[in-house]
N, C-alpha and C. Protein backbone atom coordinates (compact mmCIF):
# COMPACT_ATOMS: atom_id res chain seq x y z
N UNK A 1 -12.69 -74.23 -61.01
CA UNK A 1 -13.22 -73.66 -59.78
C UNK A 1 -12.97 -72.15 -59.81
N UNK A 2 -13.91 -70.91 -59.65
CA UNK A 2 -13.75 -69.92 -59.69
C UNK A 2 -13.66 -69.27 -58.27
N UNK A 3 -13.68 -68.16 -58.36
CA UNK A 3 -13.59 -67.06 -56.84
C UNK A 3 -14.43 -67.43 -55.97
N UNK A 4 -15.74 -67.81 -56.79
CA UNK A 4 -17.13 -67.74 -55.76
C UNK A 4 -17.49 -69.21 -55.52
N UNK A 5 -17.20 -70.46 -55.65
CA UNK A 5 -17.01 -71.66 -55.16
C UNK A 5 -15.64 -71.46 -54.27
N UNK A 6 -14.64 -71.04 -54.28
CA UNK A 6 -14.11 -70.99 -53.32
C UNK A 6 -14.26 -69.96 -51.80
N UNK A 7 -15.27 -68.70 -52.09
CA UNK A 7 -15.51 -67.64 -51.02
C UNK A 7 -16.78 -68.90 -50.39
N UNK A 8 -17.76 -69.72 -51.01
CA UNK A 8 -18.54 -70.61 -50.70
C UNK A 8 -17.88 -71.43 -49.68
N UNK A 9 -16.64 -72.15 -50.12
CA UNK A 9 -16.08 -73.30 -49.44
C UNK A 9 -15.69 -72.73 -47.77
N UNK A 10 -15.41 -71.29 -48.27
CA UNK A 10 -14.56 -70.71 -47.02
C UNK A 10 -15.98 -70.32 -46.11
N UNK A 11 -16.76 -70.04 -46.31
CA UNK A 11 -17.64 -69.60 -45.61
C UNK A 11 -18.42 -71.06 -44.67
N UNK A 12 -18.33 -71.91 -45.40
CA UNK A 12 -18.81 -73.63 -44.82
C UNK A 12 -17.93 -73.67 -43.81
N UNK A 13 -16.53 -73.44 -44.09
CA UNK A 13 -15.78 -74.24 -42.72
C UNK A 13 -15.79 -73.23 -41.58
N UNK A 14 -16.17 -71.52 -42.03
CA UNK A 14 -15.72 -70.70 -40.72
C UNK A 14 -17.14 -70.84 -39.88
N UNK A 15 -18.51 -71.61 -40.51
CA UNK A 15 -19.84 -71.43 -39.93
C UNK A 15 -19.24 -72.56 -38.43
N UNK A 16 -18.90 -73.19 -38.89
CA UNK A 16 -18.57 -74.68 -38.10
C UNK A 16 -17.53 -74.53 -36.61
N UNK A 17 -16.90 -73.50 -36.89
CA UNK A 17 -15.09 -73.65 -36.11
C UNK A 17 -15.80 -73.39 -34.81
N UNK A 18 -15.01 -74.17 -34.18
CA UNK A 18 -14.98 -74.28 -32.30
C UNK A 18 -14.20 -74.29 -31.92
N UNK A 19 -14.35 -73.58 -30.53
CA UNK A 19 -13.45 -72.46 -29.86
C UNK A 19 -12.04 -73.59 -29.69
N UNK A 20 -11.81 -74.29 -28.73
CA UNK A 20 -10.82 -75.45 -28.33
C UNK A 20 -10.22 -76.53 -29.38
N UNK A 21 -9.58 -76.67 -29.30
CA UNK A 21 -8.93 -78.09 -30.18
C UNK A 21 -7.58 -78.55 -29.90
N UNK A 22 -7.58 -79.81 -29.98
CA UNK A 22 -6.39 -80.82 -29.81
C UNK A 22 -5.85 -81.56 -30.70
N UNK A 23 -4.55 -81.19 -30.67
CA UNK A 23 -3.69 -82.38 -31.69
C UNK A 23 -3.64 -83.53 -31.01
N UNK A 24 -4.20 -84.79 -32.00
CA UNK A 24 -4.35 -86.24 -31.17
C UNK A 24 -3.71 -86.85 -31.81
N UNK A 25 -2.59 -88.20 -31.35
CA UNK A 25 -1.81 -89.17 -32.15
C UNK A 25 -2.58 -90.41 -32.20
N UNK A 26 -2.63 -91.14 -33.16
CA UNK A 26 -3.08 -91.84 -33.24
C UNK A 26 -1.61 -93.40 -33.08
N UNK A 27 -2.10 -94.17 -31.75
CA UNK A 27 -0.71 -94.71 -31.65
C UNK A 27 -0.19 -95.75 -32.44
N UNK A 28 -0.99 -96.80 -33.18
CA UNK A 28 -1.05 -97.45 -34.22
C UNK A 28 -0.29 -97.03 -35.27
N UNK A 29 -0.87 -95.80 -36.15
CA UNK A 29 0.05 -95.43 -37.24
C UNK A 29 0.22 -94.34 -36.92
N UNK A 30 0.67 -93.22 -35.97
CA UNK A 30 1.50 -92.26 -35.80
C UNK A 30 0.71 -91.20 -36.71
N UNK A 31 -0.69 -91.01 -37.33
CA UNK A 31 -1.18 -90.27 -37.82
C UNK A 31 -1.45 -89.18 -36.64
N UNK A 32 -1.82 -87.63 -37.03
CA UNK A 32 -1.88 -86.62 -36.22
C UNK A 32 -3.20 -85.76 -36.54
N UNK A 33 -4.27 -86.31 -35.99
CA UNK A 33 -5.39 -85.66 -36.13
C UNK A 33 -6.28 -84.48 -34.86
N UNK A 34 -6.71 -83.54 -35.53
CA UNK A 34 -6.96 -82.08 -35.00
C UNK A 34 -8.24 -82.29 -34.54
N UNK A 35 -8.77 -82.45 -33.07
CA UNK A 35 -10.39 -82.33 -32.86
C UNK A 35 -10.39 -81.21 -32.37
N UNK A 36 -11.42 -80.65 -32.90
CA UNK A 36 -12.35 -79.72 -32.75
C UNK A 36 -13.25 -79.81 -31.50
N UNK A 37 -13.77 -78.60 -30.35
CA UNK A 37 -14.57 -79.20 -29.41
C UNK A 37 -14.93 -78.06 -28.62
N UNK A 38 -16.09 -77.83 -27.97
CA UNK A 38 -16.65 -76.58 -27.75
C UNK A 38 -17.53 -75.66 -28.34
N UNK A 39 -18.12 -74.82 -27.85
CA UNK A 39 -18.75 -73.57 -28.46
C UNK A 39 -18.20 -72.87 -29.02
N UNK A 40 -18.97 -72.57 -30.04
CA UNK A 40 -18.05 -71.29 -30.98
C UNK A 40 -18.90 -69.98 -30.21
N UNK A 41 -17.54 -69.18 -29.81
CA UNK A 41 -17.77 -67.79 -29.36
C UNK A 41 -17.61 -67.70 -28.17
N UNK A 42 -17.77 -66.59 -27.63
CA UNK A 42 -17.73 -66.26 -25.95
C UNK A 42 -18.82 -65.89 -25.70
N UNK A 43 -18.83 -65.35 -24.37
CA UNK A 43 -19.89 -64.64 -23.78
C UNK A 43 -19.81 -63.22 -23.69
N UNK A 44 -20.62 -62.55 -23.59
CA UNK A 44 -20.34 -60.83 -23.60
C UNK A 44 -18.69 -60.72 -22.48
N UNK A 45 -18.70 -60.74 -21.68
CA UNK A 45 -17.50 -60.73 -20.55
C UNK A 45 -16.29 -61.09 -21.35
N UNK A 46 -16.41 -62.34 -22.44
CA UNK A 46 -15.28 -62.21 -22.58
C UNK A 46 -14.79 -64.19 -22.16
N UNK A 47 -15.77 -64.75 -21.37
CA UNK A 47 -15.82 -65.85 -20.85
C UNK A 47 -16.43 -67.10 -21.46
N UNK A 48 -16.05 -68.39 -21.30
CA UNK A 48 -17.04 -69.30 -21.52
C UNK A 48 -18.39 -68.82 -21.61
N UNK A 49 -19.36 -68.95 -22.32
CA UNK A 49 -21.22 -68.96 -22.28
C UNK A 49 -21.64 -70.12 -21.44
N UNK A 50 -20.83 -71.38 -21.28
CA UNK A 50 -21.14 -72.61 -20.32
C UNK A 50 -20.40 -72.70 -19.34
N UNK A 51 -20.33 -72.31 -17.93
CA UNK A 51 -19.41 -72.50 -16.97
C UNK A 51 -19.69 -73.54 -15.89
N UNK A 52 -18.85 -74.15 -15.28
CA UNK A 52 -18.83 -75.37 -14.60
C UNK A 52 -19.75 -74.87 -13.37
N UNK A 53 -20.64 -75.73 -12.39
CA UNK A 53 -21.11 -75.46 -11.63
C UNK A 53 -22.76 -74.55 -11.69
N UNK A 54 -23.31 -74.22 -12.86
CA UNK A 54 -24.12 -73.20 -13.30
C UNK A 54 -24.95 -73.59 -13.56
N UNK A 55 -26.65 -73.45 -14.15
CA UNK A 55 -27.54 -74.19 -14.21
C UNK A 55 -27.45 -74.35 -15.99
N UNK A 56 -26.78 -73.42 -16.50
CA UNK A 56 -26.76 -73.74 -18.12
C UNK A 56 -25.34 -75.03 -18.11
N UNK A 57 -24.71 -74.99 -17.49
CA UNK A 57 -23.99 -76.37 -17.31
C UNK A 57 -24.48 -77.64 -16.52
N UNK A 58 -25.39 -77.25 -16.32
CA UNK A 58 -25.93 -78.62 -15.62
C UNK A 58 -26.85 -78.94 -16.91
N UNK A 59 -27.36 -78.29 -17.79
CA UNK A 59 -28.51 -78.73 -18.84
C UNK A 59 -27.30 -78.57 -20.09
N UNK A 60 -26.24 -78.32 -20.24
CA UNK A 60 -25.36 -78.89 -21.02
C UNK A 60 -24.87 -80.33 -20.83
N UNK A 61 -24.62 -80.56 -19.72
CA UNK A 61 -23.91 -82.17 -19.27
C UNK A 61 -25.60 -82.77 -19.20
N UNK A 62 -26.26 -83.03 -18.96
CA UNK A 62 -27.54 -83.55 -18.97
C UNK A 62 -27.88 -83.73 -20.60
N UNK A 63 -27.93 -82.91 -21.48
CA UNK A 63 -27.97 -82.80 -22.93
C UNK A 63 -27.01 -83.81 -23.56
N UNK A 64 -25.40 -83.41 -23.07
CA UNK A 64 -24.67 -84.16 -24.00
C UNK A 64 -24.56 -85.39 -23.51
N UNK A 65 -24.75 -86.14 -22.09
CA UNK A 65 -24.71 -87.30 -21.32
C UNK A 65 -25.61 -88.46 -22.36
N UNK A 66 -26.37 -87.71 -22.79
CA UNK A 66 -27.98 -88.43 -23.87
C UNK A 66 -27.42 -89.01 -25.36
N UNK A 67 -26.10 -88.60 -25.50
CA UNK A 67 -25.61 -88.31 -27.32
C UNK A 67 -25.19 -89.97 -27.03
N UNK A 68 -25.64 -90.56 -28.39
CA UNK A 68 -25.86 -91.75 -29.03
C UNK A 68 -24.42 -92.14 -29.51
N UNK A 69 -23.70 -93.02 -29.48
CA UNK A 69 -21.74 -93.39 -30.10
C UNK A 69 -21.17 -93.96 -29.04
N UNK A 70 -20.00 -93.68 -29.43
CA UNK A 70 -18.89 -94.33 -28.49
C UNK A 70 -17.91 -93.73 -28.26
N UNK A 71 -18.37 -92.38 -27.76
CA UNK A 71 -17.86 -91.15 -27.30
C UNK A 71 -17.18 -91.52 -25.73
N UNK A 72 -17.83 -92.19 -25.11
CA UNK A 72 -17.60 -92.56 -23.30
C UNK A 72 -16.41 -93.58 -23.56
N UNK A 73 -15.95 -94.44 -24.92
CA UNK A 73 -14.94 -95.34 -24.51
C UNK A 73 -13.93 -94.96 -25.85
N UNK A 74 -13.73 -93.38 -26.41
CA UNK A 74 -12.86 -93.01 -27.08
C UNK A 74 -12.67 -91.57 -26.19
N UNK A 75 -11.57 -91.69 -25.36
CA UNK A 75 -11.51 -90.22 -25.00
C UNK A 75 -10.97 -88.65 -25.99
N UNK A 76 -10.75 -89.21 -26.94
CA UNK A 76 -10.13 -87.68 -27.77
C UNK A 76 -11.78 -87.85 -28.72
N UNK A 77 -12.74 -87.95 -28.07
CA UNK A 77 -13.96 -87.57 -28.89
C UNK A 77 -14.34 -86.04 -28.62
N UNK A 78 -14.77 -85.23 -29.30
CA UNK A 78 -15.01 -83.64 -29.28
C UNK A 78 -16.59 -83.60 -27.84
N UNK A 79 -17.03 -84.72 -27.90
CA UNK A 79 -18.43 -84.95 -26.64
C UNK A 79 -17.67 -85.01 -25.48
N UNK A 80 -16.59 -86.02 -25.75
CA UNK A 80 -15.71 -86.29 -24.19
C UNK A 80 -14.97 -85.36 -24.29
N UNK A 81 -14.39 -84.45 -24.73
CA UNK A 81 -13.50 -83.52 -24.27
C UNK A 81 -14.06 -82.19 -24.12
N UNK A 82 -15.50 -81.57 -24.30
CA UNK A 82 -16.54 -80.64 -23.59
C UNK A 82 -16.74 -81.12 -22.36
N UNK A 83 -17.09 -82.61 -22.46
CA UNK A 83 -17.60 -82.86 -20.81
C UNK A 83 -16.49 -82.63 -20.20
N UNK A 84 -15.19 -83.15 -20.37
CA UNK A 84 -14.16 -83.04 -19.05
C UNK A 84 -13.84 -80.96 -19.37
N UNK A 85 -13.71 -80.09 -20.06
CA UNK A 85 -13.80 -78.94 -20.14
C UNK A 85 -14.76 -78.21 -19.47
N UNK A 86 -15.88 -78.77 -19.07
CA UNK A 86 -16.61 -78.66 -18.41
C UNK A 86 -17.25 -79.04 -17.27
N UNK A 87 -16.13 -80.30 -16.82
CA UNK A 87 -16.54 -80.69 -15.65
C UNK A 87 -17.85 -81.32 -15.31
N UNK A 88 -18.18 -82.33 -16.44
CA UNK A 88 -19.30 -82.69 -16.57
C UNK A 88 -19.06 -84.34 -15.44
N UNK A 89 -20.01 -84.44 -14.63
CA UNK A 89 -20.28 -85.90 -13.71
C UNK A 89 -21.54 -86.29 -13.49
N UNK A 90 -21.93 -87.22 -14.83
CA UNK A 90 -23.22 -87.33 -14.85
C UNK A 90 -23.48 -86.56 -15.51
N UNK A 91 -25.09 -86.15 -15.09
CA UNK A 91 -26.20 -84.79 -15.10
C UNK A 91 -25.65 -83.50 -15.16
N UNK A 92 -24.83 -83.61 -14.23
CA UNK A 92 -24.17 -82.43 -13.25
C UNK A 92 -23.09 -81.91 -13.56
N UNK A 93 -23.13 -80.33 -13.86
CA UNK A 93 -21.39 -79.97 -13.51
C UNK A 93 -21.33 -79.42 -12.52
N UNK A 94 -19.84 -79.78 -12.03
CA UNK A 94 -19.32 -79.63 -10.80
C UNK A 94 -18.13 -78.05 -10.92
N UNK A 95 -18.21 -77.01 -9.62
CA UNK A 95 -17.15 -76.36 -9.95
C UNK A 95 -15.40 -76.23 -9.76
């Protein structure tokens, strides 16, 4: 493996990174896994780009409410932990 498969590798994982994340235990075997969850970046201000109560948060929770899994009955899923970051109920975020 040379310089430039590895400047490659590094460039794959920094396209990906999101803003929030949680160390989760897994209670079975005590494994310790890192989710990832959120938008990558801010907003000019300095703030969330999706804020609770807003019409780009109401077509965020409406968007992700639609996502296909079993995101609604695993709560350390990166879908369920935007919606509650966001105050997602339903359709709707709330502020």
């Amino acid at each position: 493996m040379d310089w430039k498969d590895i400047l490659k590798e590094k460039e794959d994982v920094l396209k990906f990174k999101r803003r929030f994340k949680k160390v989760v235990t897994n209670k079975k075997t005590g494994r310790k896994k890192t989710v990832r969850y959120g938008q990558a970046g801010k907003a000019k201000d300095g703030k969330d780009r999706i804020r609770p109560g807003t019409s780009k948060g109401d077509a965020y929770c409406a968007r992700s409410n639609k996502i296909k899994g079993n995101w609604r009955s695993d709560p350390n899923s990166p879908n369920n932990l935007s919606r509650k970051k966001w105050k997602c109920h339903g359709n709707k975020s709330r502020r």
